[in-house]
N, C-alpha and C. Protein backbone atom coordinates (compact mmCIF):
# COMPACT_ATOMS: atom_id res chain seq x y z
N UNK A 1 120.24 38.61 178.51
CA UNK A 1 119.34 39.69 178.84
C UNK A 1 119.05 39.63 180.35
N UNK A 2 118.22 38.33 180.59
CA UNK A 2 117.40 38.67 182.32
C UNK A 2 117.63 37.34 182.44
N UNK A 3 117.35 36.74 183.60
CA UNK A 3 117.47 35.20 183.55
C UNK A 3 115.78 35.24 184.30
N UNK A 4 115.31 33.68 184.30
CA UNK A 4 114.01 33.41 184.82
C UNK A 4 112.98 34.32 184.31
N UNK A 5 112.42 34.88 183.28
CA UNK A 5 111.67 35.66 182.88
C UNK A 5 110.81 35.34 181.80
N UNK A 6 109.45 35.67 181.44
CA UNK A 6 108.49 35.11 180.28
C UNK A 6 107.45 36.34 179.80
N UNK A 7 107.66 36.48 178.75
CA UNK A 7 107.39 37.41 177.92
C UNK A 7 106.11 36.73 177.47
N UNK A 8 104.51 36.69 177.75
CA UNK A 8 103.37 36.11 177.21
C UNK A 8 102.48 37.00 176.65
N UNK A 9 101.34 36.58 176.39
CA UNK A 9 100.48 37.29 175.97
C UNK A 9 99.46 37.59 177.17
N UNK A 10 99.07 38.67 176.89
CA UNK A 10 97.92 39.51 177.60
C UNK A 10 96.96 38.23 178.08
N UNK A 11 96.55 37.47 179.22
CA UNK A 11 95.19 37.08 179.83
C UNK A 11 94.55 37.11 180.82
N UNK A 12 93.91 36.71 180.95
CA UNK A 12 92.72 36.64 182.05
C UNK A 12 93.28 36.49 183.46
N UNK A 13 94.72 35.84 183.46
CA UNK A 13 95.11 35.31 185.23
C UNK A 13 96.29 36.61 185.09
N UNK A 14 96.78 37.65 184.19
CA UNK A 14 97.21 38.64 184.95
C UNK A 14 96.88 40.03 184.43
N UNK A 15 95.71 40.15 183.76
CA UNK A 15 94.88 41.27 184.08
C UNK A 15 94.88 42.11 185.46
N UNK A 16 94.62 41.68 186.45
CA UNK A 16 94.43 42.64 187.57
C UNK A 16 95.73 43.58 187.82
N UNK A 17 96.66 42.31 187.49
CA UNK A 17 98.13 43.23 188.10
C UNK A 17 98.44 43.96 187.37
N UNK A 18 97.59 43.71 185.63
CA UNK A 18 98.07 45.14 185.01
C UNK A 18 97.53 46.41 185.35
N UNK A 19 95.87 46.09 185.62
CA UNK A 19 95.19 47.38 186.24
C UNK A 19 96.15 48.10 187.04
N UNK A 20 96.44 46.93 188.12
CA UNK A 20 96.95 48.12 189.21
C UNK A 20 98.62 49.10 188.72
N UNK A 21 98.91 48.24 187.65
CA UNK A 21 99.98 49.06 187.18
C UNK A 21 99.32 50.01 186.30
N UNK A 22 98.41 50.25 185.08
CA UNK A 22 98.02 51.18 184.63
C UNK A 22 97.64 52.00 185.76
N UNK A 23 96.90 51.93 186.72
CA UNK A 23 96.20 52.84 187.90
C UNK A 23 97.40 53.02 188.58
N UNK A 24 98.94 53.27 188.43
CA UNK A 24 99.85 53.75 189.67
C UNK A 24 99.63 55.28 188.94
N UNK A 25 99.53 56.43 190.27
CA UNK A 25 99.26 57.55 189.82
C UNK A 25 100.84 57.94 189.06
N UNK A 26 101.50 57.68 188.98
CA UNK A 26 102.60 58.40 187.59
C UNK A 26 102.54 57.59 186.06
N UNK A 27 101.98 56.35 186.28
CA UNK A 27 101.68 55.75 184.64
C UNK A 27 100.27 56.82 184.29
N UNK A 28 99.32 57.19 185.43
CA UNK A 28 98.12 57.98 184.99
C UNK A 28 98.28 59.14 184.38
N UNK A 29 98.98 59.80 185.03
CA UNK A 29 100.30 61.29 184.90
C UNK A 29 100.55 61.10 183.07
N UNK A 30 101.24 59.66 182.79
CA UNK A 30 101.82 59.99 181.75
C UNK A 30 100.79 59.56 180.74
N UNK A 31 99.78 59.26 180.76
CA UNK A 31 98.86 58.42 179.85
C UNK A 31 98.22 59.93 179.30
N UNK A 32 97.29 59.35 177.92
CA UNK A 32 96.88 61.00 177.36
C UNK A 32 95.68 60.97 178.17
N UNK A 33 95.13 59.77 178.72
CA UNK A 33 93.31 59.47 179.73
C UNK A 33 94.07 59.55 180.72
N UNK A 34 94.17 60.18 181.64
CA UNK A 34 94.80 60.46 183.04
C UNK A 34 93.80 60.03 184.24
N UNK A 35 92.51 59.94 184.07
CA UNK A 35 91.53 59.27 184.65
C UNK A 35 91.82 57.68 185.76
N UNK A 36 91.34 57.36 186.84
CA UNK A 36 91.76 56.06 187.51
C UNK A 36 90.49 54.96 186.42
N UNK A 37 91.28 54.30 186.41
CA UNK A 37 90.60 52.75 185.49
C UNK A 37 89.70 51.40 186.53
N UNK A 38 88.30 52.12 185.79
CA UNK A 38 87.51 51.14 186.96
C UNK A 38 87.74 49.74 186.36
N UNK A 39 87.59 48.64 187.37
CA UNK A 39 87.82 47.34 187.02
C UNK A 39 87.13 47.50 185.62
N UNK A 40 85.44 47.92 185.45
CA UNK A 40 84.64 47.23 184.72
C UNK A 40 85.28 47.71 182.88
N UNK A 41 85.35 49.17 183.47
CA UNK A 41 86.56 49.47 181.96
C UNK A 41 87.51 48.62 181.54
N UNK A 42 88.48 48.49 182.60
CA UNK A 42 89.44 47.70 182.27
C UNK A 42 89.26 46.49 181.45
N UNK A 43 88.29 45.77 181.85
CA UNK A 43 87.54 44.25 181.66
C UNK A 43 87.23 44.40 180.06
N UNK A 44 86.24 45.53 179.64
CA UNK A 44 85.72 45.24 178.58
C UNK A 44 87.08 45.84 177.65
N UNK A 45 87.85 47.43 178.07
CA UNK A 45 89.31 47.33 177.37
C UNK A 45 89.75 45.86 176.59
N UNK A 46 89.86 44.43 177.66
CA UNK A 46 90.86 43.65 177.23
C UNK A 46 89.93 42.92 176.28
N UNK A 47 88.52 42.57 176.76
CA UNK A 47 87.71 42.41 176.31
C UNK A 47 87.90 42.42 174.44
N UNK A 48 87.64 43.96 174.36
CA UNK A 48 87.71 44.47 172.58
C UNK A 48 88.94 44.42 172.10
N UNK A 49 89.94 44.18 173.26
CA UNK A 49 91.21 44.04 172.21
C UNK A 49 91.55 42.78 171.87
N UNK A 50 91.44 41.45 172.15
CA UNK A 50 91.34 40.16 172.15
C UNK A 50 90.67 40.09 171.39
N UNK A 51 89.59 40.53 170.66
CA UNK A 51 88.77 40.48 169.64
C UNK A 51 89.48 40.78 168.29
N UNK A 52 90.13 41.58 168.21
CA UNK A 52 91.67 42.29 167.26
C UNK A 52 92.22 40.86 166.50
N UNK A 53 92.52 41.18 165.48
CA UNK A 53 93.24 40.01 164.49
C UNK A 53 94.48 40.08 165.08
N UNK A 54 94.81 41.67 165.66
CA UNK A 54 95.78 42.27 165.10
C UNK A 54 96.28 42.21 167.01
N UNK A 55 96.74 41.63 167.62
CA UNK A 55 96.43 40.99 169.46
C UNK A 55 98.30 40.93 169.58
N UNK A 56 98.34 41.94 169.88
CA UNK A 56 99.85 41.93 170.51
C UNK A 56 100.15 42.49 171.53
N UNK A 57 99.38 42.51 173.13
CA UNK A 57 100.02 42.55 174.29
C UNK A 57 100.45 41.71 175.24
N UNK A 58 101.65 41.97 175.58
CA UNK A 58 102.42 41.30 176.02
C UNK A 58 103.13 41.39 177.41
N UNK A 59 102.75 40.58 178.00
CA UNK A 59 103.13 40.86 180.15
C UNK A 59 104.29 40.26 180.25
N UNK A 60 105.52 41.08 180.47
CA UNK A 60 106.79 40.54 181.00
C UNK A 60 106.66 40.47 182.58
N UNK A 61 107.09 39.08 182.74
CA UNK A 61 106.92 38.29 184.19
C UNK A 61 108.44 37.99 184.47
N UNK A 62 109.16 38.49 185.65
CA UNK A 62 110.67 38.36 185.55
C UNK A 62 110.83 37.49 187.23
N UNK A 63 110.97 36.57 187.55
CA UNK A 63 111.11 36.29 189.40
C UNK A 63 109.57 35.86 189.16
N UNK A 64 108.71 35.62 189.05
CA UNK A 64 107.33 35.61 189.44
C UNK A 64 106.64 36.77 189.75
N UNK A 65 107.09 37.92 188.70
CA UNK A 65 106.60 39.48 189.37
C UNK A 65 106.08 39.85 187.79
N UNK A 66 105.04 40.48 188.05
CA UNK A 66 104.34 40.75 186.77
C UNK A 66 105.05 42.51 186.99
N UNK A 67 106.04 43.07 185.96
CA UNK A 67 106.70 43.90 185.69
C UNK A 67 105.70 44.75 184.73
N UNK A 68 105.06 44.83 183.52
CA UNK A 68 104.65 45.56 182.63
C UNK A 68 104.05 44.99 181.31
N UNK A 69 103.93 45.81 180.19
CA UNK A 69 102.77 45.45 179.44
C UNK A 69 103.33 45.90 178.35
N UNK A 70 103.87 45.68 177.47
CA UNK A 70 104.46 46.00 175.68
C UNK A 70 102.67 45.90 175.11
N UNK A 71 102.62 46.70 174.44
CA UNK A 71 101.55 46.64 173.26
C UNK A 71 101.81 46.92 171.73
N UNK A 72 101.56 45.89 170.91
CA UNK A 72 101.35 46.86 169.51
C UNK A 72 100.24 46.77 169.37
N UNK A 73 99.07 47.68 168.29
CA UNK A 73 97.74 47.60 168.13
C UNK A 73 97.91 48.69 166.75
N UNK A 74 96.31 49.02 166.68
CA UNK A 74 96.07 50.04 165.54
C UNK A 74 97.16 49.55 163.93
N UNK A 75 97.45 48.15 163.77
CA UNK A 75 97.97 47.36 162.15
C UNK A 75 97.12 48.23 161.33
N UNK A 76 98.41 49.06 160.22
CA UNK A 76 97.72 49.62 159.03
C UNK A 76 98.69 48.80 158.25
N UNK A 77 97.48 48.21 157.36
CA UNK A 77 97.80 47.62 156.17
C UNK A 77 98.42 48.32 155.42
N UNK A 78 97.68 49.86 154.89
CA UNK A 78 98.08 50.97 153.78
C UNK A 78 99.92 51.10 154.34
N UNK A 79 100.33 51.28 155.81
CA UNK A 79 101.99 51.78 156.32
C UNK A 79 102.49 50.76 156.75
N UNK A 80 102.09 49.57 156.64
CA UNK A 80 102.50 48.36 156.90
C UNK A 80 103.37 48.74 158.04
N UNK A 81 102.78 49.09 159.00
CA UNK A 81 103.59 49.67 160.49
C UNK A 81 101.59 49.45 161.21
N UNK A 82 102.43 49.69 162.84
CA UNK A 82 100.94 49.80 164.24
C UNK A 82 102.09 50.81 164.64
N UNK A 83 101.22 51.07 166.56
CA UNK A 83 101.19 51.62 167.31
C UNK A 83 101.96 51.13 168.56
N UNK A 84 103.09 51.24 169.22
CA UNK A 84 103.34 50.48 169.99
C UNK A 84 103.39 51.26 171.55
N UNK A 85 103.46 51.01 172.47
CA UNK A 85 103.42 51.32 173.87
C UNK A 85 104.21 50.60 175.13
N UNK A 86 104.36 50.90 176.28
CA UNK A 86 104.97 50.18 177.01
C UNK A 86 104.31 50.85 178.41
N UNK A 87 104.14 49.86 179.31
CA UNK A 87 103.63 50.10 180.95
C UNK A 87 104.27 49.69 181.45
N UNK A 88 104.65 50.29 182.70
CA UNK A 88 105.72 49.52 183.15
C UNK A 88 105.67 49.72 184.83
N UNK A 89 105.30 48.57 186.20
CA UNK A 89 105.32 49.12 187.29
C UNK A 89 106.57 49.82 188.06
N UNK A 90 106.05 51.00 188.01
CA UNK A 90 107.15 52.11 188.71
C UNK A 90 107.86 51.91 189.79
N UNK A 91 106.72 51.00 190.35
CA UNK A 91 107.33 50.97 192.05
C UNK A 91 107.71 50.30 192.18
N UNK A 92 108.62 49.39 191.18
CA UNK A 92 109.69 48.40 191.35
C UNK A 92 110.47 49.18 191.09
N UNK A 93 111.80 49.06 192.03
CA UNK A 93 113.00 49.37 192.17
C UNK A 93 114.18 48.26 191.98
N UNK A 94 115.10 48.80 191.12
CA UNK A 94 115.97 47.53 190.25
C UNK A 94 117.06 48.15 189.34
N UNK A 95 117.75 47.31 189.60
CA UNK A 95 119.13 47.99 188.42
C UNK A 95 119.05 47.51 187.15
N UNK A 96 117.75 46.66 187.05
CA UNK A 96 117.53 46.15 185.55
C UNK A 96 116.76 47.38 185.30
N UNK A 97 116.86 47.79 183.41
CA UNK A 97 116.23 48.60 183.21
C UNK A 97 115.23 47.96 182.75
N UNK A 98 113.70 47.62 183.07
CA UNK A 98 112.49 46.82 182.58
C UNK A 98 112.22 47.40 181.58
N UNK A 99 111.95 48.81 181.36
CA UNK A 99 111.32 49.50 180.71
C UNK A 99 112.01 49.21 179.16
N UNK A 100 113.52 48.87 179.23
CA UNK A 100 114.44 48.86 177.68
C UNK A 100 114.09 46.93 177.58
N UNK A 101 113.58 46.28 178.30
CA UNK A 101 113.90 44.95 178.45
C UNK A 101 112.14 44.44 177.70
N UNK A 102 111.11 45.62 178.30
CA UNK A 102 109.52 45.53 177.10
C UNK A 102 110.38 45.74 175.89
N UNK A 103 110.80 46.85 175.87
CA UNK A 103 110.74 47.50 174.35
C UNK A 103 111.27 46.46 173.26
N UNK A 104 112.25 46.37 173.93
CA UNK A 104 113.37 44.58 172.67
C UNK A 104 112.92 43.44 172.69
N UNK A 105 111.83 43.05 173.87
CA UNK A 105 111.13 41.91 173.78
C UNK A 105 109.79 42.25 172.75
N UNK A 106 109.16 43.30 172.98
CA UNK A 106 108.24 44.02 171.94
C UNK A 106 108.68 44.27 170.80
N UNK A 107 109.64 44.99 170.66
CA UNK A 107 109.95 45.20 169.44
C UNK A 107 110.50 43.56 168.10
N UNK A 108 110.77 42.75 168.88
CA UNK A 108 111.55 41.38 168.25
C UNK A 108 110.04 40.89 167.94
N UNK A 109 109.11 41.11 169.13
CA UNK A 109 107.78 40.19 168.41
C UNK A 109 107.38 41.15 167.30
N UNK A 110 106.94 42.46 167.45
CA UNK A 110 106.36 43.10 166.21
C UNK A 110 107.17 42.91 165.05
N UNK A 111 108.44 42.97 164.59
CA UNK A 111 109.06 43.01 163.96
C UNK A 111 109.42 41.42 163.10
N UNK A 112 108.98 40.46 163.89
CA UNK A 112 108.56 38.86 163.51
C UNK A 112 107.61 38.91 162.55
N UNK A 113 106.32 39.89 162.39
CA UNK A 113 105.51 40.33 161.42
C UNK A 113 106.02 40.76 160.42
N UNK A 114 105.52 39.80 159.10
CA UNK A 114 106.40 40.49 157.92
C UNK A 114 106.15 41.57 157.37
N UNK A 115 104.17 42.22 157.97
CA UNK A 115 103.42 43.02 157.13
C UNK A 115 104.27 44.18 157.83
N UNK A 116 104.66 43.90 159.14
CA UNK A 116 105.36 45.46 159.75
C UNK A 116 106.73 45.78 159.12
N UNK A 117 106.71 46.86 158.79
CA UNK A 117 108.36 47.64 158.08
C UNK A 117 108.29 48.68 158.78
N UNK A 118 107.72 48.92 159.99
CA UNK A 118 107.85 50.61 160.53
C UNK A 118 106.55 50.28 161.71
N UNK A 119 107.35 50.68 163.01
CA UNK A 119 106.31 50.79 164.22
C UNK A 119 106.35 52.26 164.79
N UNK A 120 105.07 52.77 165.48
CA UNK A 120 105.09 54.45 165.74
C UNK A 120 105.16 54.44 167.32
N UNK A 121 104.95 55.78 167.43
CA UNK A 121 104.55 55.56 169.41
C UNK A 121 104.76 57.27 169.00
N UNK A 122 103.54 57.44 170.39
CA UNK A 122 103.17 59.06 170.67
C UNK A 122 103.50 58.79 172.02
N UNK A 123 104.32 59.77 172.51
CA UNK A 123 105.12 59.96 173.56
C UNK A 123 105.14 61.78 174.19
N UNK A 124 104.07 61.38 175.43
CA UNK A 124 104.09 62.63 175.54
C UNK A 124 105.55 63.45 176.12
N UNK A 125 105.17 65.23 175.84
CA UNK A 125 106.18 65.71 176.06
C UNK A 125 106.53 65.86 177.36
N UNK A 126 108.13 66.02 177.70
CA UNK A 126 108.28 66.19 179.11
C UNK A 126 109.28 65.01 179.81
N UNK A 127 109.19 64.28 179.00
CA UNK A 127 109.78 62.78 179.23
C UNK A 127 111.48 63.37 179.87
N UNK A 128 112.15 63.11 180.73
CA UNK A 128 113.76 62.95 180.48
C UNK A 128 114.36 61.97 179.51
N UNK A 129 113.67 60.98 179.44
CA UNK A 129 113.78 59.67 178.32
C UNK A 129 113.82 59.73 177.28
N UNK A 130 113.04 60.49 176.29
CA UNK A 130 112.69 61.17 175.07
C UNK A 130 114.01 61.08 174.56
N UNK A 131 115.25 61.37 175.02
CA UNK A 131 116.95 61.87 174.52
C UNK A 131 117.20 60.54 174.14
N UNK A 132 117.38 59.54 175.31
CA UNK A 132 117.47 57.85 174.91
C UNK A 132 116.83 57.42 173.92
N UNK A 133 115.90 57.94 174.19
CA UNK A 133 114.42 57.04 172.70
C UNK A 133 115.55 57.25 171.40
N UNK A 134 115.63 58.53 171.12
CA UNK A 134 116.60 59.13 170.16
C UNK A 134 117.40 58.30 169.81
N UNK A 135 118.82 58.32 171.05
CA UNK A 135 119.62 57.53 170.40
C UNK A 135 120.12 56.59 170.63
N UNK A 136 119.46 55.46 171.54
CA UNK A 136 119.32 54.22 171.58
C UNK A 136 118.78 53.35 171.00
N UNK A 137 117.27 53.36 170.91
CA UNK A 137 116.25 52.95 170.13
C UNK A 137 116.05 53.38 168.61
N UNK A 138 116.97 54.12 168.51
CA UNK A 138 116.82 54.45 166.59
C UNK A 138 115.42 55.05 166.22
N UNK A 139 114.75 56.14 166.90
CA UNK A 139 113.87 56.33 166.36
C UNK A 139 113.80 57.82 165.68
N UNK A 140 112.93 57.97 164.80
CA UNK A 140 112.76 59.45 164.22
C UNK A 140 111.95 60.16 164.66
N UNK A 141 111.61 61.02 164.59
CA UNK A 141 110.89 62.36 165.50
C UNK A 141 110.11 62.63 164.08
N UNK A 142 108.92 62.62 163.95
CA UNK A 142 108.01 62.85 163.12
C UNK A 142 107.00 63.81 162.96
N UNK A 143 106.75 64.34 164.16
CA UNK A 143 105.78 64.89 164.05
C UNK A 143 105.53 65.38 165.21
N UNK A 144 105.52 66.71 165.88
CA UNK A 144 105.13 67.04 167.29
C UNK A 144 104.28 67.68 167.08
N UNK A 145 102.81 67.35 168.17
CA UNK A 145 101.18 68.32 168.03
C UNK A 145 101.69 69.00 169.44
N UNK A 146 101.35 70.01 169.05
CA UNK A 146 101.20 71.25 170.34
C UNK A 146 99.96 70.58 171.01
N UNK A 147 98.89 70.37 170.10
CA UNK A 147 97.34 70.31 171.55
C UNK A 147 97.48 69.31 171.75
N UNK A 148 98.36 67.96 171.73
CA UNK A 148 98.09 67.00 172.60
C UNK A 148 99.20 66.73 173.05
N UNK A 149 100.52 67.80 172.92
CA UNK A 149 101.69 67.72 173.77
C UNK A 149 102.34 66.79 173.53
N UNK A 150 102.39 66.21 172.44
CA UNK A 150 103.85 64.67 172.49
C UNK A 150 104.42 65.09 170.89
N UNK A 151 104.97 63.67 170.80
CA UNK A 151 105.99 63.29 169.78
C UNK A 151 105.60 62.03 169.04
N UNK A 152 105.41 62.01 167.81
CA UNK A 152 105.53 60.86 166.98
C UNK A 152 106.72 60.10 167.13
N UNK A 153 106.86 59.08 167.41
CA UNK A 153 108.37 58.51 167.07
C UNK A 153 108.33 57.16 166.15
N UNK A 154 109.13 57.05 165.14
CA UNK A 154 108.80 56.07 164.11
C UNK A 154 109.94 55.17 164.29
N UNK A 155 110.17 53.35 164.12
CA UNK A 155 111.01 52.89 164.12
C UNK A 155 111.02 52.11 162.67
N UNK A 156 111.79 51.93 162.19
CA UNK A 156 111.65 51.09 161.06
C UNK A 156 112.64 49.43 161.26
N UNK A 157 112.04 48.53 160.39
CA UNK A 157 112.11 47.19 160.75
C UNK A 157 114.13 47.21 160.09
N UNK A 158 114.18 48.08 159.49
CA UNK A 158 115.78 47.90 159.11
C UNK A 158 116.76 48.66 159.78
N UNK A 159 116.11 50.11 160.55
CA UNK A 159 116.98 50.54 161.80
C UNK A 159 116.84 49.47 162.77
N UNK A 160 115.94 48.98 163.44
CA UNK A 160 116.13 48.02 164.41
C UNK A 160 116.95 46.54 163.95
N UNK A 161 117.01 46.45 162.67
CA UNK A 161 118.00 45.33 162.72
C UNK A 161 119.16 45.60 162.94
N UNK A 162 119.32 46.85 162.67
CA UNK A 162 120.21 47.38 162.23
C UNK A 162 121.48 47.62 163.95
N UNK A 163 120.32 48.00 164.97
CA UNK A 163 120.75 48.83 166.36
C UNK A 163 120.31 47.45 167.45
N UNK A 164 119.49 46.33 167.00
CA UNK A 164 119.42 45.43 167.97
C UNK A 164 120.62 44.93 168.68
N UNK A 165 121.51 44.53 168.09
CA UNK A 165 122.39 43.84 168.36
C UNK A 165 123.43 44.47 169.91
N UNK A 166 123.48 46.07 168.73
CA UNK A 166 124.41 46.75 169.81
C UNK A 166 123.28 47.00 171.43
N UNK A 167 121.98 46.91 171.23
CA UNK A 167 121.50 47.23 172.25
C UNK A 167 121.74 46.42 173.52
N UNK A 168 121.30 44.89 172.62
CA UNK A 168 121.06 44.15 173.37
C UNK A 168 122.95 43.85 174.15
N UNK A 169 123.93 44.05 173.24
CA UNK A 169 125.63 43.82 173.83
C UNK A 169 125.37 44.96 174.78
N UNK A 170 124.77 46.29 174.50
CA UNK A 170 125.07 47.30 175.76
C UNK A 170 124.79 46.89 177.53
N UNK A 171 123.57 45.77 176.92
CA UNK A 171 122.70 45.75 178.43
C UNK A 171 121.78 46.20 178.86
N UNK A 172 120.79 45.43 180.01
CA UNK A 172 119.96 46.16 180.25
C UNK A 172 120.14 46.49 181.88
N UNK A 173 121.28 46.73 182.37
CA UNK A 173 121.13 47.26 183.55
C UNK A 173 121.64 48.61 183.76
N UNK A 174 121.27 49.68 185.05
CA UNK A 174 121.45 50.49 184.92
C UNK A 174 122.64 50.74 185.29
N UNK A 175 123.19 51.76 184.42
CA UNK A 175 124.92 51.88 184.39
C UNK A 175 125.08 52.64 186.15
């Protein structure tokens, strides 16, 4: 995949660098809260989510560079599936694709959960990416809301066994 790189959990010594990656004005652009994130939000954010049984964010660190933020959250017992997400700092420039390098490091931890058989993600519309999501990532198109402009996308724990392999042989750099 990457060499020198660590996939951890969300804490306290790289919080800030995620702020400033949630606060780059095109992650704000794409978020459904488009708003700038005061420290003190931010704080109590990590705050209530650490509190969660259910605590799956995750800071990929590649060189000593805090790159981005995989999340799953919102575990329904009843769909035995969550919510997953990805942040990712823009203003790194690189022929690695980071953004496919969260998703398979995210996706391998959620999918380590036995209760998960199916992870979602709302993805607003507009994306050029949206086409890849499709047919790289194996996902289904579920559901599009006009008033909040995105896309459901569903993965299930047996398409991704299914498409890991070839992903990870494709690579993650940019062709």
């Amino acid at each position: 995949m990457i060499d020198n790189y660590s996939f951890e959990l969300l804490n306290k010594k790289n919080l800030k660098k995620i702020l400033l990656i949630r606060n780059q004005k095109e992650v704000r652009k794409a978020s459904f809260n488009s708003k700038i994130i005061q420290e003190k939000e931010h704080l109590e954010w990590f705050n209530n989510k650490i509190k969660n049984p259910f605590f799956n964010h995750y800071v990929l660190i590649h060189n000593k560079k805090t790159i981005g933020l995989g999340y799953g959250e919102k575990f329904s017992e009843e769909n035995k599936s969550c919510l997953w997400g990805i942040i990712s700092d823009l203003s790194i420039k690189s022929e690695i694709k980071y953004g496919s390098v969260i998703k398979y490091l995210l996706f391998e931890k959620l999918f380590e959960n036995k209760n998960i058989i199916q992870i979602e993600c709302q993805v607003k519309k507009g994306f050029e990416w949206i086409r890849d999501w499709y047919i790289r990532w194996g996902h289904e198109q579920i559901n599009f809301d006009d008033k909040l402009n995105c896309y459901d996308l569903v993965l299930s724990k047996e398409t991704w066994n299914n498409i890991k392999y070839i992903i990870y042989e494709k690579g993650f750099k940019k062709n």
